[in-house]
C-alpha atoms as a PDB file:
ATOM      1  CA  UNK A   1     154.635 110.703  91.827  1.00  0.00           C
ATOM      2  CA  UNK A   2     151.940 111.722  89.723  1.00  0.00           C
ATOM      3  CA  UNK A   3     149.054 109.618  87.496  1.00  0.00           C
ATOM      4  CA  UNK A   4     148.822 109.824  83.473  1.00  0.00           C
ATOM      5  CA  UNK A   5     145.709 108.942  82.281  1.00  0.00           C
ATOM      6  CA  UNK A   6     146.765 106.078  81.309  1.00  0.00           C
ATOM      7  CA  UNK A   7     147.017 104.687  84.142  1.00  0.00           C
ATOM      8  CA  UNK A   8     143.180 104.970  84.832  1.00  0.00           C
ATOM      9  CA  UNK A   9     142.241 102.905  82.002  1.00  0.00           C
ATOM     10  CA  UNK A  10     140.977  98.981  83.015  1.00  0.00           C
ATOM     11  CA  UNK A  11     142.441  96.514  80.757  1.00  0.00           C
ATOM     12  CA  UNK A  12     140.282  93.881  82.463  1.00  0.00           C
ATOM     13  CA  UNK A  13     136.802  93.397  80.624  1.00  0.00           C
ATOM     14  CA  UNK A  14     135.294  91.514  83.355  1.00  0.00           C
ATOM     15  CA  UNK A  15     136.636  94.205  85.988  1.00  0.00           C
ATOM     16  CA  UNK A  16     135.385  96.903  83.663  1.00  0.00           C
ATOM     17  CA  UNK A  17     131.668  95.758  83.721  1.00  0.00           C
ATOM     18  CA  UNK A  18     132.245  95.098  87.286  1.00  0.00           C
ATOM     19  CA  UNK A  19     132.795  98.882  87.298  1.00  0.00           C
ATOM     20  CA  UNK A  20     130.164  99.957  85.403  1.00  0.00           C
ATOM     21  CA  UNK A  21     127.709  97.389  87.078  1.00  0.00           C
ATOM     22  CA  UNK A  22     128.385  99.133  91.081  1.00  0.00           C
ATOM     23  CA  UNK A  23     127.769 102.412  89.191  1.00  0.00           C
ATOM     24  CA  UNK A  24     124.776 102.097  88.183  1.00  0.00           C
ATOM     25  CA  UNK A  25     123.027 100.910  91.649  1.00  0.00           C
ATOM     26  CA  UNK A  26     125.034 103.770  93.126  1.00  0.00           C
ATOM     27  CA  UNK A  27     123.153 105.840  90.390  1.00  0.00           C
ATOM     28  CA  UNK A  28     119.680 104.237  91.148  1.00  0.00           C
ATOM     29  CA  UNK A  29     120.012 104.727  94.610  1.00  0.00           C
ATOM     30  CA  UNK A  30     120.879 108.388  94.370  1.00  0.00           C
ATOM     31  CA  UNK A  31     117.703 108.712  92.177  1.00  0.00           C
ATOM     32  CA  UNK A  32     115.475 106.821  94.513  1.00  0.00           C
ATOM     33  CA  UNK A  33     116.444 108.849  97.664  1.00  0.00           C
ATOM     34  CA  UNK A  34     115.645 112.120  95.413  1.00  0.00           C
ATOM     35  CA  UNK A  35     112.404 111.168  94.401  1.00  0.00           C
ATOM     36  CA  UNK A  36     111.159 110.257  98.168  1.00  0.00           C
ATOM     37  CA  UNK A  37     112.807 113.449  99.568  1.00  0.00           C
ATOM     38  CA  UNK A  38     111.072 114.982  97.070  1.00  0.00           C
ATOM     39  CA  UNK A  39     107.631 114.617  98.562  1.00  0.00           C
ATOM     40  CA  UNK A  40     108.452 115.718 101.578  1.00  0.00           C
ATOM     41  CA  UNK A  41     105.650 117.736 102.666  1.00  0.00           C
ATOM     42  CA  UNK A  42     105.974 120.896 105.257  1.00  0.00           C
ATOM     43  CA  UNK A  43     102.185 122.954 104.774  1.00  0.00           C
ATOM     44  CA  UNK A  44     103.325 125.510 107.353  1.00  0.00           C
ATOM     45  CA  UNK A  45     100.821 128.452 107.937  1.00  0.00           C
ATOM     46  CA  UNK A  46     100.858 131.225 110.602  1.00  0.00           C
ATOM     47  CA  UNK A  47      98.071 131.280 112.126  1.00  0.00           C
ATOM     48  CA  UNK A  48      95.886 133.084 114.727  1.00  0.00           C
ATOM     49  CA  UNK A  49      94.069 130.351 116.559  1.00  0.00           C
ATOM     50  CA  UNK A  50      95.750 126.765 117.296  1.00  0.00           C
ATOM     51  CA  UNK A  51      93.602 123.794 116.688  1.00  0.00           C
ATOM     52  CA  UNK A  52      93.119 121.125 119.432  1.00  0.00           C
ATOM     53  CA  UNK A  53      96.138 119.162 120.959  1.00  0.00           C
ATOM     54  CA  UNK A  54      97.439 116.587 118.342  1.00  0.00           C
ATOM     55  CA  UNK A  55      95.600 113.279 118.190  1.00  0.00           C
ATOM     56  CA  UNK A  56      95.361 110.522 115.296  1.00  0.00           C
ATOM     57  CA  UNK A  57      92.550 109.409 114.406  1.00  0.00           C
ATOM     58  CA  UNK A  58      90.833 107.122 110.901  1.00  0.00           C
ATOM     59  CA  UNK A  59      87.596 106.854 109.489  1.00  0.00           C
ATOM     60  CA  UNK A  60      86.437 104.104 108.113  1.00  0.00           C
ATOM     61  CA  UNK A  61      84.791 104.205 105.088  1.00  0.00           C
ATOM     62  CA  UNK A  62      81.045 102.161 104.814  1.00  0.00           C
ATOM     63  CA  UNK A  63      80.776  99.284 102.890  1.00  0.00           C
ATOM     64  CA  UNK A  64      80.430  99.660  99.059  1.00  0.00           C
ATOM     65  CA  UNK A  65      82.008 103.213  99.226  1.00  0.00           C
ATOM     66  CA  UNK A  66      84.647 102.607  97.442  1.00  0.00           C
ATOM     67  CA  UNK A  67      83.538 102.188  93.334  1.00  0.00           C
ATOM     68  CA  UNK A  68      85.383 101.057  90.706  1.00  0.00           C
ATOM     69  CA  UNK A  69      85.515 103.279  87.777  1.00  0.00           C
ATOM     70  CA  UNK A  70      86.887 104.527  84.709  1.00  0.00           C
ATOM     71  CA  UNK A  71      90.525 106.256  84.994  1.00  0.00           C
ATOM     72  CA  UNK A  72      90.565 109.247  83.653  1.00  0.00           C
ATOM     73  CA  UNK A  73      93.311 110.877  80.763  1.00  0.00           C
ATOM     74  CA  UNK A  74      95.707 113.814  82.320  1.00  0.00           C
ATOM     75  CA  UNK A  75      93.844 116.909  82.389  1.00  0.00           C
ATOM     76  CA  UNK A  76      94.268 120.237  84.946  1.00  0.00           C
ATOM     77  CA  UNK A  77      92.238 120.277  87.908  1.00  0.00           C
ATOM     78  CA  UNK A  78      90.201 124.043  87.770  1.00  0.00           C
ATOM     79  CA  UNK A  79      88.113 123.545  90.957  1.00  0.00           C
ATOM     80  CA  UNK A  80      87.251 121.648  93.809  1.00  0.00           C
ATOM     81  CA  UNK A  81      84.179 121.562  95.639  1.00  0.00           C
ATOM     82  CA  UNK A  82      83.613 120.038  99.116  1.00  0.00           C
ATOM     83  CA  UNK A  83      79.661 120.649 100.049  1.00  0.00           C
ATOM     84  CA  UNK A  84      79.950 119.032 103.556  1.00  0.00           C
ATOM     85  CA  UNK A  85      81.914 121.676 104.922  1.00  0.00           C
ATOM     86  CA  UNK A  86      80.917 124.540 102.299  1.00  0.00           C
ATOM     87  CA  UNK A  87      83.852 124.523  99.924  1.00  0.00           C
ATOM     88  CA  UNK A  88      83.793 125.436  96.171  1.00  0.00           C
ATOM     89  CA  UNK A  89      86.979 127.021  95.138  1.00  0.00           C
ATOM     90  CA  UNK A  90      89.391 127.736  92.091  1.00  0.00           C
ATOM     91  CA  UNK A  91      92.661 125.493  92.093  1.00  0.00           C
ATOM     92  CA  UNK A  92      96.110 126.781  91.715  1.00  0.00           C
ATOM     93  CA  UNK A  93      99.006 123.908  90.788  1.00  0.00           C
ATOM     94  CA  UNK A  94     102.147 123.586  92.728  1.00  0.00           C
ATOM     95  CA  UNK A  95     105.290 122.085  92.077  1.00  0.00           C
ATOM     96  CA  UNK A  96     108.451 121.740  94.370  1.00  0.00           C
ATOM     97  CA  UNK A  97     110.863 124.146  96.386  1.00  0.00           C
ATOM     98  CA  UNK A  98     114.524 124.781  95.512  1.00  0.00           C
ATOM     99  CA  UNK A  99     115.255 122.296  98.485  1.00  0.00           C
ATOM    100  CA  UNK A 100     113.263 119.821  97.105  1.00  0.00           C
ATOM    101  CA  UNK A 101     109.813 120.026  99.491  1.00  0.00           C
ATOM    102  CA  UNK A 102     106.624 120.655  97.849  1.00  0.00           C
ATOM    103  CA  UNK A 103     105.347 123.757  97.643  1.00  0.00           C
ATOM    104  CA  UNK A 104     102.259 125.796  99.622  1.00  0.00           C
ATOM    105  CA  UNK A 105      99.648 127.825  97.768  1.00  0.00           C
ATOM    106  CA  UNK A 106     100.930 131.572  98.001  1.00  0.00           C
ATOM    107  CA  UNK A 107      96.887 132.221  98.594  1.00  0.00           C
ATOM    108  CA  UNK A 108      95.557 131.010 101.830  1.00  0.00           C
ATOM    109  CA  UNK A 109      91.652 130.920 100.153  1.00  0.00           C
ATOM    110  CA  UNK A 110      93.058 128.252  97.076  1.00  0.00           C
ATOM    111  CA  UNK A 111      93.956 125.060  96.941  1.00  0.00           C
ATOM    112  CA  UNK A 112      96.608 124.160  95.189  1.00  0.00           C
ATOM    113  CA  UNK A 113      97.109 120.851  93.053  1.00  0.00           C
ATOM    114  CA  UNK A 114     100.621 119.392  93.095  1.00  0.00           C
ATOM    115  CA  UNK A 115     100.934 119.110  89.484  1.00  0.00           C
ATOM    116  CA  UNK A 116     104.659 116.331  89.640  1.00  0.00           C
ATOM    117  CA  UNK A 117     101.745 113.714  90.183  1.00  0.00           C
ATOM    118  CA  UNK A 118      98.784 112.164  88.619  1.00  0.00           C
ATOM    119  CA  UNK A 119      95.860 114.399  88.093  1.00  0.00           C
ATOM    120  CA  UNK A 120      92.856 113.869  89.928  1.00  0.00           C
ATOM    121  CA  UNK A 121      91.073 110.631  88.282  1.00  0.00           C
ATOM    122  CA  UNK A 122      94.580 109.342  87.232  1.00  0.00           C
ATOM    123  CA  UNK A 123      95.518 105.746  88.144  1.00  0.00           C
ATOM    124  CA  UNK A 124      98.061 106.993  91.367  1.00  0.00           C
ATOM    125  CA  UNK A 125      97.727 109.383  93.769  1.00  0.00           C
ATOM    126  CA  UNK A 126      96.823 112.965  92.959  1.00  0.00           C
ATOM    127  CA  UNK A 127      97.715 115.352  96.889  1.00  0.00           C
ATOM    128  CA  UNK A 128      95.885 118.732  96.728  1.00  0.00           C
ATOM    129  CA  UNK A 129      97.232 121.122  99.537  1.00  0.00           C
ATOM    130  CA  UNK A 130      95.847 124.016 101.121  1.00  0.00           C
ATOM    131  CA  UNK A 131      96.135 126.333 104.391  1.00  0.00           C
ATOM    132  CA  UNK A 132      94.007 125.998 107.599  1.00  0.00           C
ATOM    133  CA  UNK A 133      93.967 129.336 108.287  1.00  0.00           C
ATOM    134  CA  UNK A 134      96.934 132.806 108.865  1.00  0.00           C
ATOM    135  CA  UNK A 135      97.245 135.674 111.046  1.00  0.00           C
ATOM    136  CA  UNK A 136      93.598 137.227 108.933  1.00  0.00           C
ATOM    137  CA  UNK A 137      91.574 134.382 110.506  1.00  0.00           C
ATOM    138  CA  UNK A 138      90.574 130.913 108.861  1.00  0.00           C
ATOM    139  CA  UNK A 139      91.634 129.431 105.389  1.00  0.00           C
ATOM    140  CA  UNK A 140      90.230 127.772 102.777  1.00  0.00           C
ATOM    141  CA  UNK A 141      90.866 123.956 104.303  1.00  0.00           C
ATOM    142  CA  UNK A 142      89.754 125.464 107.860  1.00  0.00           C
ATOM    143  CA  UNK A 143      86.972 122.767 108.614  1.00  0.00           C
ATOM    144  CA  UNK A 144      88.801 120.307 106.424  1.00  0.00           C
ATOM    145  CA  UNK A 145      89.055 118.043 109.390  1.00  0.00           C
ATOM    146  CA  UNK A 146      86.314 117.880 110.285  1.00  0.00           C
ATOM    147  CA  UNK A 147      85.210 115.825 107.079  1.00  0.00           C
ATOM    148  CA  UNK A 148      83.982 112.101 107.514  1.00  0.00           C
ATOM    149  CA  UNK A 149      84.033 108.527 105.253  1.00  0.00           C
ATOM    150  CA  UNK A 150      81.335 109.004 102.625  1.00  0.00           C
ATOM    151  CA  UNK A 151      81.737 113.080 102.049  1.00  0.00           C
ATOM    152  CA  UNK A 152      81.523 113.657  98.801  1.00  0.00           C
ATOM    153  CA  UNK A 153      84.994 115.482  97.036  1.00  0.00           C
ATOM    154  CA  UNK A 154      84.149 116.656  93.624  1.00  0.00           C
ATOM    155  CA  UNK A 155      87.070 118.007  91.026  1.00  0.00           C
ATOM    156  CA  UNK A 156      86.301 120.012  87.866  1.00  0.00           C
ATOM    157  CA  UNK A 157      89.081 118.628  85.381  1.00  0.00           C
ATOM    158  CA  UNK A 158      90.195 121.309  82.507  1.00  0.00           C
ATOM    159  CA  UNK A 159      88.438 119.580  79.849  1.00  0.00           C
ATOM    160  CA  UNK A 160      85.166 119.320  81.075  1.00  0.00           C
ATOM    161  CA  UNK A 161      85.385 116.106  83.280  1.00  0.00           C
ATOM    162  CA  UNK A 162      84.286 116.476  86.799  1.00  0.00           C
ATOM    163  CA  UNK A 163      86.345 113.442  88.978  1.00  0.00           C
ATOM    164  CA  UNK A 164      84.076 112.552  92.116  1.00  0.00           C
ATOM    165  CA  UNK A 165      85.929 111.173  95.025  1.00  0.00           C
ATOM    166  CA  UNK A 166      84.398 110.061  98.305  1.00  0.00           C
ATOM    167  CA  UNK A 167      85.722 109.979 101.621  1.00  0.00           C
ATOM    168  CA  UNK A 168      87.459 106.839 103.129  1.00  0.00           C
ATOM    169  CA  UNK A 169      89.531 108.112 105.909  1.00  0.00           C
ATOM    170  CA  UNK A 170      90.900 111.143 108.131  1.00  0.00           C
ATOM    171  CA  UNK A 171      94.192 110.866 109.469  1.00  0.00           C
ATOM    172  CA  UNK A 172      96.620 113.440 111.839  1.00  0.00           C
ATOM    173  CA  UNK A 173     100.438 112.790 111.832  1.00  0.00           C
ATOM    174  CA  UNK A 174     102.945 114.444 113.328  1.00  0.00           C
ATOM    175  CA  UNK A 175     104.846 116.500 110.698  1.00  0.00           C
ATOM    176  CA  UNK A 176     107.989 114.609 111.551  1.00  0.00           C
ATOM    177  CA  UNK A 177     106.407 111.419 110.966  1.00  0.00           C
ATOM    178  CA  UNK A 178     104.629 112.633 107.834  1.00  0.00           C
ATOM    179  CA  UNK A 179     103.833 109.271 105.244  1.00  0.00           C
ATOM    180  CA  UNK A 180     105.197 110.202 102.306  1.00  0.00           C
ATOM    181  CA  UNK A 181     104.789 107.164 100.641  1.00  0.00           C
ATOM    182  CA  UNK A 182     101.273 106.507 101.631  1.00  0.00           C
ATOM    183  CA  UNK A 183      99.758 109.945 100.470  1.00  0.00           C
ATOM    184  CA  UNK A 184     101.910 110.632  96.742  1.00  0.00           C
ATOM    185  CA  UNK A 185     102.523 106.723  96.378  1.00  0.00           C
ATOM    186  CA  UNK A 186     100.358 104.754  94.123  1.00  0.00           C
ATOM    187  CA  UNK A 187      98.769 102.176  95.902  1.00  0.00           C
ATOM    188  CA  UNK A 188      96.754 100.519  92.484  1.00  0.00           C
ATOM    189  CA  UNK A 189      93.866 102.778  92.563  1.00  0.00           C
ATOM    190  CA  UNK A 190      92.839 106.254  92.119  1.00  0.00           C
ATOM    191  CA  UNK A 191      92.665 108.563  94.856  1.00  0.00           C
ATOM    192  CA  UNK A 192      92.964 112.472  95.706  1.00  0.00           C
ATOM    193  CA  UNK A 193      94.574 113.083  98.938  1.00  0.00           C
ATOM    194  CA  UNK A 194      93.588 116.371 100.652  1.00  0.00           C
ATOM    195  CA  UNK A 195      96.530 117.853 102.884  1.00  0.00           C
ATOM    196  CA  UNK A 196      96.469 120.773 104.962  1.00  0.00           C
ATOM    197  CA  UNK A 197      98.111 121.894 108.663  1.00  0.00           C
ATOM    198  CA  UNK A 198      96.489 120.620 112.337  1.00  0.00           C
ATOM    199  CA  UNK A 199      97.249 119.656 115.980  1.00  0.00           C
ATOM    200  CA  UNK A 200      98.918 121.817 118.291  1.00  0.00           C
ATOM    201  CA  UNK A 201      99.932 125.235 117.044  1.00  0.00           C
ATOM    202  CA  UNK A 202     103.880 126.492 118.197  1.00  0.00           C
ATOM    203  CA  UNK A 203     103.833 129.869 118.941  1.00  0.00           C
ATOM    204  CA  UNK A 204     107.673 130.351 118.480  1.00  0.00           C
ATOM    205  CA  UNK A 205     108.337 128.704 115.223  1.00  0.00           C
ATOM    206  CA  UNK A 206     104.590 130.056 114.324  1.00  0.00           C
ATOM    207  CA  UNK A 207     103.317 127.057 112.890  1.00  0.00           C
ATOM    208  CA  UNK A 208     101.272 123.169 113.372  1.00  0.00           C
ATOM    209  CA  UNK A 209     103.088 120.509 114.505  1.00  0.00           C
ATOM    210  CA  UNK A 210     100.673 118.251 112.618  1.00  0.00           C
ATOM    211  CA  UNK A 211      99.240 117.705 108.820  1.00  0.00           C
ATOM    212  CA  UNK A 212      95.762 116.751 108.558  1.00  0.00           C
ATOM    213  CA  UNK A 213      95.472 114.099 105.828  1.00  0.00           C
ATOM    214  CA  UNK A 214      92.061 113.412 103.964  1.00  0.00           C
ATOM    215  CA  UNK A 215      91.472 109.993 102.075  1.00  0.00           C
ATOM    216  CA  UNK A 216      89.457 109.879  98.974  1.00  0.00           C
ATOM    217  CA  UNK A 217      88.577 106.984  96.760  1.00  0.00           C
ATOM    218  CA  UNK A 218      87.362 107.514  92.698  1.00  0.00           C
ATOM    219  CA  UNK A 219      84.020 106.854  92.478  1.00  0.00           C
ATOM    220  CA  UNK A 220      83.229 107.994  89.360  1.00  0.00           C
ATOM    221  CA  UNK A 221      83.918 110.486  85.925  1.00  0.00           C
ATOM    222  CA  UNK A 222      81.171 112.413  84.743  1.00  0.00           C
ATOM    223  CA  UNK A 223      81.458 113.675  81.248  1.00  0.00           C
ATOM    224  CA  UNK A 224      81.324 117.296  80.424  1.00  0.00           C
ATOM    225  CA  UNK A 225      77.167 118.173  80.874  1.00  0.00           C
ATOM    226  CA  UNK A 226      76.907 115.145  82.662  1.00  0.00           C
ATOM    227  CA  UNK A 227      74.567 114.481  86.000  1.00  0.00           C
ATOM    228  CA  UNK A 228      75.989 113.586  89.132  1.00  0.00           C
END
């Protein structure tokens, strides 16, 4: 016995919004678990030399280091420069993968800016990734962890603006326990988080077992011409 359309029609108003009601969580829900999966992050980068066995470690940052200051209108991030480990480099932007991770730079000697969040100086979280090194020898986020609370991180905006971050913390996870949330989240401030590859290198699957996660904290927005 087969089903008209008719008989899929609710005659029952209350039943109807009931309906409607359980679709819309279902919806929501859906929505939610794409947006989380979507910053999934897996920096993979062959590489030559493996970095020391995995360990976790956090700075913390000295008193008064993190300043509150203006937040800054959406604008491209050009460059980044890092003096304390020698770093002053173009920026690419990335965006995600067909399966939903974010995307690596396709040059291991630029950063790249994932451009589905805030831009550097934004109120949220703005995650700049970037290899530690390939089968040619070290990359352009190489000494990255080697940074410590109170480095200066300094972004050239595309209008001028230079964002200047400092240091609070650097963290190593395992890539399977990655925290999502905590690096592209907003947490009600603005900050740049600097990602790149660490720990123990896996021969076989030729790649870290570990992200490196840098901390940074807005200090500041220097107009175009501006002194730091």
């Amino acid at each position: 016995m087969s089903l008209s359309p008719a008989s899929w029609t609710v005659t029952n108003p209350s039943r109807r919004w009931g309906i409607i009601s359980v679709t819309l969580l279902l919806v929501a829900g859906v929505c939610l678990w794409v947006g989380l999966r979507g910053h999934e992050v897996l920096l993979t980068a062959p590489a030559r030399h493996p970095s020391s066995p995995a360990t976790s470690s956090t700075l913390t940052a000295p008193a008064g280091a993190q300043v509150t200051a203006p937040v800054a209108g959406r604008s491209v991030p050009v460059s980044l420069r890092i003096p304390a480990i020698g770093i002053a480099v173009a920026v690419s932007t990335l965006g995600l993968n067909p399966d939903g991770t974010v995307e690596v730079p396709t040059d291991f000697q630029k950063p790249g800016w994932y451009r589905l969040g805030p831009s550097p100086g934004q109120m949220g979280s703005a995650v700049i990734l970037g290899h530690v090194d390939s089968y040619q020898g070290p990359a352009v986020f190489f000494r990255l962890r080697s940074l410590s609370a109170g480095d200066p991180v300094e972004v050239t905006l595309a209008d001028g603006v230079v964002a200047d971050f400092v240091v609070t913390s650097v963290a190593m996870y395992p890539k399977d326990q990655f925290p999502s949330q905590q690096v592209y989240g907003s947490h009600g401030n603005s900050a740049l988080q600097l990602v790149t590859c660490g720990g123990t290198f896996d021969s076989l699957t030729r790649s870290y077992l570990s992200n490196i996660v840098v901390y940074t904290s807005l200090r500041a927005m220097i107009p175009p011409g501006g002194s730091r």
